[in-house]
N, C-alpha and C. Protein backbone atom coordinates (compact mmCIF):
# COMPACT_ATOMS: atom_id res chain seq x y z
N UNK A 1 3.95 15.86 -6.40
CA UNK A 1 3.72 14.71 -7.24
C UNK A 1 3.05 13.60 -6.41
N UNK A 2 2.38 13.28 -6.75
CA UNK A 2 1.34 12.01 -6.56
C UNK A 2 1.98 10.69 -5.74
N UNK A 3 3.08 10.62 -6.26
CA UNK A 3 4.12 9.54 -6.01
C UNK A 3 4.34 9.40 -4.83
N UNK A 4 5.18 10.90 -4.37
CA UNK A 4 5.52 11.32 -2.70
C UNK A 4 4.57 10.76 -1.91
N UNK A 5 3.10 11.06 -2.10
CA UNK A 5 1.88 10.71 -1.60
C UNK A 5 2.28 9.52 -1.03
N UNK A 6 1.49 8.87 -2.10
CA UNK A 6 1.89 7.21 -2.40
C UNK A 6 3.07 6.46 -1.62
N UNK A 7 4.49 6.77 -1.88
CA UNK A 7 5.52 6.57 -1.00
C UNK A 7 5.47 6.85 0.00
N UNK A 8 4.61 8.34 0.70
CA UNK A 8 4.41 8.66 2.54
C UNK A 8 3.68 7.24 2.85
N UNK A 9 2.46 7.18 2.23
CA UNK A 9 1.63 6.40 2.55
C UNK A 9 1.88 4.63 2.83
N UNK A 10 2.53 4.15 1.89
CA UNK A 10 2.97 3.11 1.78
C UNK A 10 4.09 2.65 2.89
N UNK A 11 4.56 3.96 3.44
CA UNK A 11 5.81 3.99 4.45
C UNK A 11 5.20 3.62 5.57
N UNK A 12 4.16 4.56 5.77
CA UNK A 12 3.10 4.63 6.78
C UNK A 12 2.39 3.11 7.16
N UNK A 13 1.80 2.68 6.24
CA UNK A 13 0.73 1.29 6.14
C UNK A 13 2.45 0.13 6.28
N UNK A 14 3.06 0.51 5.83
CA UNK A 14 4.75 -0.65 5.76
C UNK A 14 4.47 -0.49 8.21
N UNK A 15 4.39 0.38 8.59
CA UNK A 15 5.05 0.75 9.82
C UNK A 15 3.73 -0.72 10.61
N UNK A 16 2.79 0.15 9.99
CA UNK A 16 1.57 -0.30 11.18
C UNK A 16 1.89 -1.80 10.80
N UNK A 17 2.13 -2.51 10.12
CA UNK A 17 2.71 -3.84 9.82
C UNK A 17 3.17 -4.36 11.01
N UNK A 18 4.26 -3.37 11.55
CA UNK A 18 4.57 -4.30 12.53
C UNK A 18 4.43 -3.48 14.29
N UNK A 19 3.62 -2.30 14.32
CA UNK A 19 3.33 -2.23 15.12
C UNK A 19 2.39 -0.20 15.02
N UNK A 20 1.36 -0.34 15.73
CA UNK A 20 0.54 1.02 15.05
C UNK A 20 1.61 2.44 14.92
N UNK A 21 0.96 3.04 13.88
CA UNK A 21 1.75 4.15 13.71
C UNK A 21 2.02 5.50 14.41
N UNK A 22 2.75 5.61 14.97
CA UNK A 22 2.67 7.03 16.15
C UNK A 22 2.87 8.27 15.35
N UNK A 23 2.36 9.27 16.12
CA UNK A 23 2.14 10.42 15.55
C UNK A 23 3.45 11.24 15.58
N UNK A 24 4.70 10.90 15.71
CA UNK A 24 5.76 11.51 15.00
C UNK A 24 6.47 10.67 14.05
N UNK A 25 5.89 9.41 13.97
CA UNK A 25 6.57 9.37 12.73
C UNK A 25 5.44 9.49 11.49
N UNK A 26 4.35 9.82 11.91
CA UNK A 26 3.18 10.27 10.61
C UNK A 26 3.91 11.86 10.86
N UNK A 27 4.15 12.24 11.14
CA UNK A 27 4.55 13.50 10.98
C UNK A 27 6.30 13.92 10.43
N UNK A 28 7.02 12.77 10.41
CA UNK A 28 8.18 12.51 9.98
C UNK A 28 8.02 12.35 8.39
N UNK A 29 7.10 11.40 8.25
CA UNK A 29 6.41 11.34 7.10
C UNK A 29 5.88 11.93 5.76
N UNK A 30 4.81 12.69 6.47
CA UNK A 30 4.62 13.89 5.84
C UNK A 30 4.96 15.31 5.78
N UNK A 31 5.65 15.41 7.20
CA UNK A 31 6.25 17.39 6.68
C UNK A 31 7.02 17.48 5.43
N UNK A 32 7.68 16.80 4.55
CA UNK A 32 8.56 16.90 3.58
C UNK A 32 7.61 17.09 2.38
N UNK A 33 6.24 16.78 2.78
CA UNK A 33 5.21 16.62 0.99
C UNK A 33 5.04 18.04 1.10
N UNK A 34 4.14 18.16 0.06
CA UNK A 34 3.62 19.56 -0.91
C UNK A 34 2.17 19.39 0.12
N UNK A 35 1.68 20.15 -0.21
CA UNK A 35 0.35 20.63 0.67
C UNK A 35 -0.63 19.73 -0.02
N UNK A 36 -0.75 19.46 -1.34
CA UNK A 36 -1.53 19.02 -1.72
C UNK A 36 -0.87 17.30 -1.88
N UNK A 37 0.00 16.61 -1.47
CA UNK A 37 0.07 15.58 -1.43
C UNK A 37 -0.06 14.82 0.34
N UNK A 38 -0.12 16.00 1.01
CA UNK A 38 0.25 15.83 2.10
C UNK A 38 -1.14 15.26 2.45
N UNK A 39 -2.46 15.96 1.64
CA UNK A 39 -4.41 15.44 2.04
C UNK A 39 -4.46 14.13 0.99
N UNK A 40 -3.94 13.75 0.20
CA UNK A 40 -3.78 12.34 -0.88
C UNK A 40 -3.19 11.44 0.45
N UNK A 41 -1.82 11.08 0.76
CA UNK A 41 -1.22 10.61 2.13
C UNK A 41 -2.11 10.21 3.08
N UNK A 42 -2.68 11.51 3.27
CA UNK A 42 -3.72 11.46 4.51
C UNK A 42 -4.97 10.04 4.30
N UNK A 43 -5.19 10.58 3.02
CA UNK A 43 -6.35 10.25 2.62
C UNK A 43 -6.43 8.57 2.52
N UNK A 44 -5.21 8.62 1.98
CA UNK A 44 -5.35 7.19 1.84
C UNK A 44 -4.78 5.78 3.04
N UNK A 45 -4.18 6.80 3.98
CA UNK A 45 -3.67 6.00 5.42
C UNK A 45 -4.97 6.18 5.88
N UNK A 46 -5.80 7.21 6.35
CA UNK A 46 -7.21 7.26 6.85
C UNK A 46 -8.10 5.66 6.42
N UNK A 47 -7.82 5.76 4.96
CA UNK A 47 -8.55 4.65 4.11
C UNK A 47 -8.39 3.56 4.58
N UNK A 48 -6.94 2.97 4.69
CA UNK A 48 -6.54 1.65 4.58
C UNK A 48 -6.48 1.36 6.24
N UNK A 49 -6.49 2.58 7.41
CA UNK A 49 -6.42 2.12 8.69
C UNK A 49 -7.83 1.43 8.98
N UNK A 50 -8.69 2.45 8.21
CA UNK A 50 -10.20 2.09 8.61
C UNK A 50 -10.61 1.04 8.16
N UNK A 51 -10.20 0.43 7.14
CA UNK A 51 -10.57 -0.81 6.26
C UNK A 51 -9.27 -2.54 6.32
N UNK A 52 -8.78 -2.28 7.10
CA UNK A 52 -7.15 -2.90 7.59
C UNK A 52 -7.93 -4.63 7.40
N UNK A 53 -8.46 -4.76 8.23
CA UNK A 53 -9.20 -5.95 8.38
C UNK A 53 -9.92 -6.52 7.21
N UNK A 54 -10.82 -5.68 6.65
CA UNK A 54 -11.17 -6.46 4.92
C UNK A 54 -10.09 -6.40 4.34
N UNK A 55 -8.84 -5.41 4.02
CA UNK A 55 -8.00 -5.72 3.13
C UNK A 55 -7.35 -6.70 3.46
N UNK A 56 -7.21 -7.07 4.76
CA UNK A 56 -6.13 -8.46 4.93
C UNK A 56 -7.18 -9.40 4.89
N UNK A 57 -7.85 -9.86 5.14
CA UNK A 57 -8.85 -10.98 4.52
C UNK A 57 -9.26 -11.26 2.64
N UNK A 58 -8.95 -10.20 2.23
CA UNK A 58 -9.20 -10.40 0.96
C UNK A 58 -7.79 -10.44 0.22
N UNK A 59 -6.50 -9.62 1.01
CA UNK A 59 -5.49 -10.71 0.49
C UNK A 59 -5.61 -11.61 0.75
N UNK A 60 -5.40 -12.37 2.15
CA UNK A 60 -5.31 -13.72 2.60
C UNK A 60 -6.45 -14.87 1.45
N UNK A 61 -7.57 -14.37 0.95
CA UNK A 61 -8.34 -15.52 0.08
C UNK A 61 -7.80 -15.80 -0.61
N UNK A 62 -6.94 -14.55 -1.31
CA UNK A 62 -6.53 -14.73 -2.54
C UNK A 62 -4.62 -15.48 -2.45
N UNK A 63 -4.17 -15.43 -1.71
CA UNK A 63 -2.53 -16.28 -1.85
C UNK A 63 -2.83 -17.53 -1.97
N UNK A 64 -2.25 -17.82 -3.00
CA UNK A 64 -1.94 -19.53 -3.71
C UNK A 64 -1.30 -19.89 -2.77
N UNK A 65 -1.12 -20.97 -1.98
CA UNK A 65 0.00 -21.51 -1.10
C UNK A 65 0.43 -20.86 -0.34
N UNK A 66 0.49 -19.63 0.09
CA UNK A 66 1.05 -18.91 0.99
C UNK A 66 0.24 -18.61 1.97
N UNK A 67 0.68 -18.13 3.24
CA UNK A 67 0.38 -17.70 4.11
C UNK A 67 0.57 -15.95 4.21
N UNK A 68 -0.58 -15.46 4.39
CA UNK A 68 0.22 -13.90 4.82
C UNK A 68 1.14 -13.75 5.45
N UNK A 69 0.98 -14.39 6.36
CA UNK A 69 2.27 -13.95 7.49
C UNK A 69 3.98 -14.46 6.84
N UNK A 70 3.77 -15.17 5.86
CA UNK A 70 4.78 -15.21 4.99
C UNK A 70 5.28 -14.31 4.04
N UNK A 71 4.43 -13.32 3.60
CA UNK A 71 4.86 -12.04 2.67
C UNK A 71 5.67 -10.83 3.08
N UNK A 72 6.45 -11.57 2.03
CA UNK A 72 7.79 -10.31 2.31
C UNK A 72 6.59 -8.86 2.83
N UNK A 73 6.56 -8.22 3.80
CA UNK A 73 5.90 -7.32 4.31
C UNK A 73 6.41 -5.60 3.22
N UNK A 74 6.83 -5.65 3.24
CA UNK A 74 7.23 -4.32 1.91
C UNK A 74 6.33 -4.56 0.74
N UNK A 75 6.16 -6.12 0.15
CA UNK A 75 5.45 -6.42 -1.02
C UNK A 75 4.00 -6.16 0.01
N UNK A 76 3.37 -6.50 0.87
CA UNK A 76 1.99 -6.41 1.70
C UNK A 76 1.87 -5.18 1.85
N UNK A 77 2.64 -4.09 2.22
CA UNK A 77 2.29 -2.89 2.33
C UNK A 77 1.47 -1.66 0.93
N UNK A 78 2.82 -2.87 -0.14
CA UNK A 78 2.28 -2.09 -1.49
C UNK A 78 0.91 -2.54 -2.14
N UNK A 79 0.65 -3.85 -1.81
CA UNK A 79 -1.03 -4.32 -2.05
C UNK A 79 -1.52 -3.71 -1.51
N UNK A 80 -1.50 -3.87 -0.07
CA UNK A 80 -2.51 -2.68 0.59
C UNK A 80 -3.11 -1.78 0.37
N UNK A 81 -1.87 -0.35 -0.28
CA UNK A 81 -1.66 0.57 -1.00
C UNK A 81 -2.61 0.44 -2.09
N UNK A 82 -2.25 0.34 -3.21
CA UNK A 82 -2.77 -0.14 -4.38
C UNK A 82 -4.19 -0.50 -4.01
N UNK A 83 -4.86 -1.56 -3.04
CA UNK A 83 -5.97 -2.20 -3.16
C UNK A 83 -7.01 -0.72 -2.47
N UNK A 84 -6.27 -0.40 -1.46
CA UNK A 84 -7.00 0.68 -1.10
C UNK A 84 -7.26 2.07 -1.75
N UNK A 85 -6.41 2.22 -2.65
CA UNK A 85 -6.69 3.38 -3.38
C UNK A 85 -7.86 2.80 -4.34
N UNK A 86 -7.67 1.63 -4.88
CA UNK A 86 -8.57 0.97 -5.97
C UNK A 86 -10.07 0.93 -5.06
N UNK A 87 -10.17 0.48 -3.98
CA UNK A 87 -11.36 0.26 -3.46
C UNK A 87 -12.17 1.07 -2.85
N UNK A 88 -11.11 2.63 -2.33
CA UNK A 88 -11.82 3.41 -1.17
C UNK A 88 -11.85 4.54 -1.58
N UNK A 89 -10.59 5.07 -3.11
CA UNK A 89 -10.13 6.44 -3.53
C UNK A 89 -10.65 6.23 -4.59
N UNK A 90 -10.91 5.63 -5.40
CA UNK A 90 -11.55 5.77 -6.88
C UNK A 90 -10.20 5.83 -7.58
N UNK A 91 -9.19 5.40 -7.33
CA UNK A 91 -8.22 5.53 -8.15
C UNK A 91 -8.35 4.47 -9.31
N UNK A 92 -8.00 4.72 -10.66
CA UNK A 92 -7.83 3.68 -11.46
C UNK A 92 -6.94 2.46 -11.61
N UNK A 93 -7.79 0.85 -11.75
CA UNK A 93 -7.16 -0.14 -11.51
C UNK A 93 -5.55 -0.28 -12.06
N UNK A 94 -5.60 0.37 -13.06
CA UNK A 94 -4.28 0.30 -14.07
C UNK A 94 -3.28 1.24 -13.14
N UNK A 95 -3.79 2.24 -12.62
CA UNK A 95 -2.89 3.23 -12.58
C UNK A 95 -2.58 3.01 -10.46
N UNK A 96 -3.30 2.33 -9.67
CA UNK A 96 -2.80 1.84 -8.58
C UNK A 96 -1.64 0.65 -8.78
N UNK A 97 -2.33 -0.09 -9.45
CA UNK A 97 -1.05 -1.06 -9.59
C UNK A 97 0.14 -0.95 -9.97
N UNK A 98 0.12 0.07 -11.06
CA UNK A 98 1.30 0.48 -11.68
C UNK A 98 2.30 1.15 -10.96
N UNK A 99 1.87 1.97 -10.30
CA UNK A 99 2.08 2.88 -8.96
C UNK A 99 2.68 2.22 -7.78
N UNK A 100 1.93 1.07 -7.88
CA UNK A 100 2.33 -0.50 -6.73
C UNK A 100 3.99 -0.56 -7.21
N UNK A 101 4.06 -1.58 -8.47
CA UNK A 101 4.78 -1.87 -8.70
C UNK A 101 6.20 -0.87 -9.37
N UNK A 102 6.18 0.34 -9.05
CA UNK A 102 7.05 1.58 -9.51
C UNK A 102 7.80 1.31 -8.72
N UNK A 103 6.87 1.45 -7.42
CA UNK A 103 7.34 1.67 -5.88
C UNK A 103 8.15 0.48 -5.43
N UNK A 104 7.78 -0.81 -5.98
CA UNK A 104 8.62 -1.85 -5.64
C UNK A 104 10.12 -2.09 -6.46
N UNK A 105 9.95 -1.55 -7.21
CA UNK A 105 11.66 -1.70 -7.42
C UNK A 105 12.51 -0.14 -6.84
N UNK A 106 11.93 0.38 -6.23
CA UNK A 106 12.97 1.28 -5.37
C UNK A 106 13.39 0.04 -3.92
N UNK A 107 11.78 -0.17 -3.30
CA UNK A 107 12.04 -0.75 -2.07
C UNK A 107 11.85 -2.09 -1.92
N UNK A 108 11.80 -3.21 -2.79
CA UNK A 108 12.03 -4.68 -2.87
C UNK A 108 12.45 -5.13 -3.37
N UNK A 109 12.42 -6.28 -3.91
CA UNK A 109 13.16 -7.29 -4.38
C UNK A 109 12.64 -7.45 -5.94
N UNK A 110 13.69 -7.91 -7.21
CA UNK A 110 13.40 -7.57 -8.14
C UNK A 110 11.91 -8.48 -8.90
N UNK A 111 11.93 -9.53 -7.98
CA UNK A 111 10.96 -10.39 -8.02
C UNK A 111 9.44 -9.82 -7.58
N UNK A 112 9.82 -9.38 -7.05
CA UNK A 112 8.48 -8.59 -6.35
C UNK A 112 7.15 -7.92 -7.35
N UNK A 113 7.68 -7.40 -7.81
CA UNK A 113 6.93 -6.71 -9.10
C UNK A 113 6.09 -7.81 -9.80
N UNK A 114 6.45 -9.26 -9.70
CA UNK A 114 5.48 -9.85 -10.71
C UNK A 114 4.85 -10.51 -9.07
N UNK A 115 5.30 -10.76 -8.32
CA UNK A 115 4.09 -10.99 -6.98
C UNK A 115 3.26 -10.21 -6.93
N UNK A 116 3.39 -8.61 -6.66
CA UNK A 116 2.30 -7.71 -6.05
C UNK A 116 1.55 -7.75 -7.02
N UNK A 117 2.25 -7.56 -9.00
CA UNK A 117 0.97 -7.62 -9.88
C UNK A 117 -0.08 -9.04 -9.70
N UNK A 118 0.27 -9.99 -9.55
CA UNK A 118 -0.35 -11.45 -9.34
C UNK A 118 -1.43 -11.10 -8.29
N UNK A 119 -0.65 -10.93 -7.42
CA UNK A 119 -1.69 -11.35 -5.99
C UNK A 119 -2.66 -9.60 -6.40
N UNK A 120 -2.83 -8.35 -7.33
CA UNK A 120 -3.69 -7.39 -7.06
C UNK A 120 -4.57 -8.29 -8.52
N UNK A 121 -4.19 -8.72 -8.99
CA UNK A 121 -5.22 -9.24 -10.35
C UNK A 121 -5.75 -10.42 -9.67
N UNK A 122 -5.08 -10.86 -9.50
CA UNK A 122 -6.29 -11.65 -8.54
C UNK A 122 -6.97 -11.43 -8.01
N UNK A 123 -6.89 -10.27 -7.25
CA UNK A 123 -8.40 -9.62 -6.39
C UNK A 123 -8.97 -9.25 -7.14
N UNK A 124 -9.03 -8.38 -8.21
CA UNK A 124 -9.44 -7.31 -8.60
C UNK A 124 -9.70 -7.31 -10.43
N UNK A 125 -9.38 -8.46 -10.67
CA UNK A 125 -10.02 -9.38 -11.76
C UNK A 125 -9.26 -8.32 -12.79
């Protein structure tokens, strides 16, 4: 399922947050997916490592009053997520975000869900 993906990935892009991701825990990561979620995962940590720097500049334009370095980092990981599938995978706008915000009520705060939708419509009109 698609999801697993999504959740490796998001785990993954959550890590490099606070320091780059080593190759056992990308491998902690993904041995548990399906074969075919395991190249989605891939695909989209590949995406968002290579592109790290525009995506945090184009959050950062977009926070009302905030500072990045102020975002609950779980909610930053799932923009990330979301923005990079929208920008680099062809994934559909409706269906990254949604995906965003699934993922945030397993692993944030109940508030969260109307932040990450805010701050991805804002980018992404």
């Amino acid at each position: 399922m698609r999801r697993d993906a999504r959740v490796g990935a998001f785990k993954l892009i959550f890590e490099t947050l606070f320091k780059d991701a080593e190759e056992e825990t990308l491998n902690e990561i993904i041995s548990p997916l399906k074969e075919a979620d395991i190249k989605f995962c891939e695909d989209i940590f590949s995406a968002y490592t290579k592109h790290r720097k525009e995506l945090e500049s184009e959050v950062s334009a977009h926070l009302k009053n905030f500072d990045i370095s102020r975002v609950y980092r779980i909610d930053l990981a799932l923009i990330y997520l979301a923005l990079t599938e929208i920008k680099y995978l062809s994934t559909p706008k409706a269906v990254a975000m949604n995906e965003a915000i699934e993922i945030s009520k397993k692993y944030s705060t109940s508030d969260s869900k109307r932040f990450i939708n805010g701050v991805l419509s804002a980018i992404i009109g």
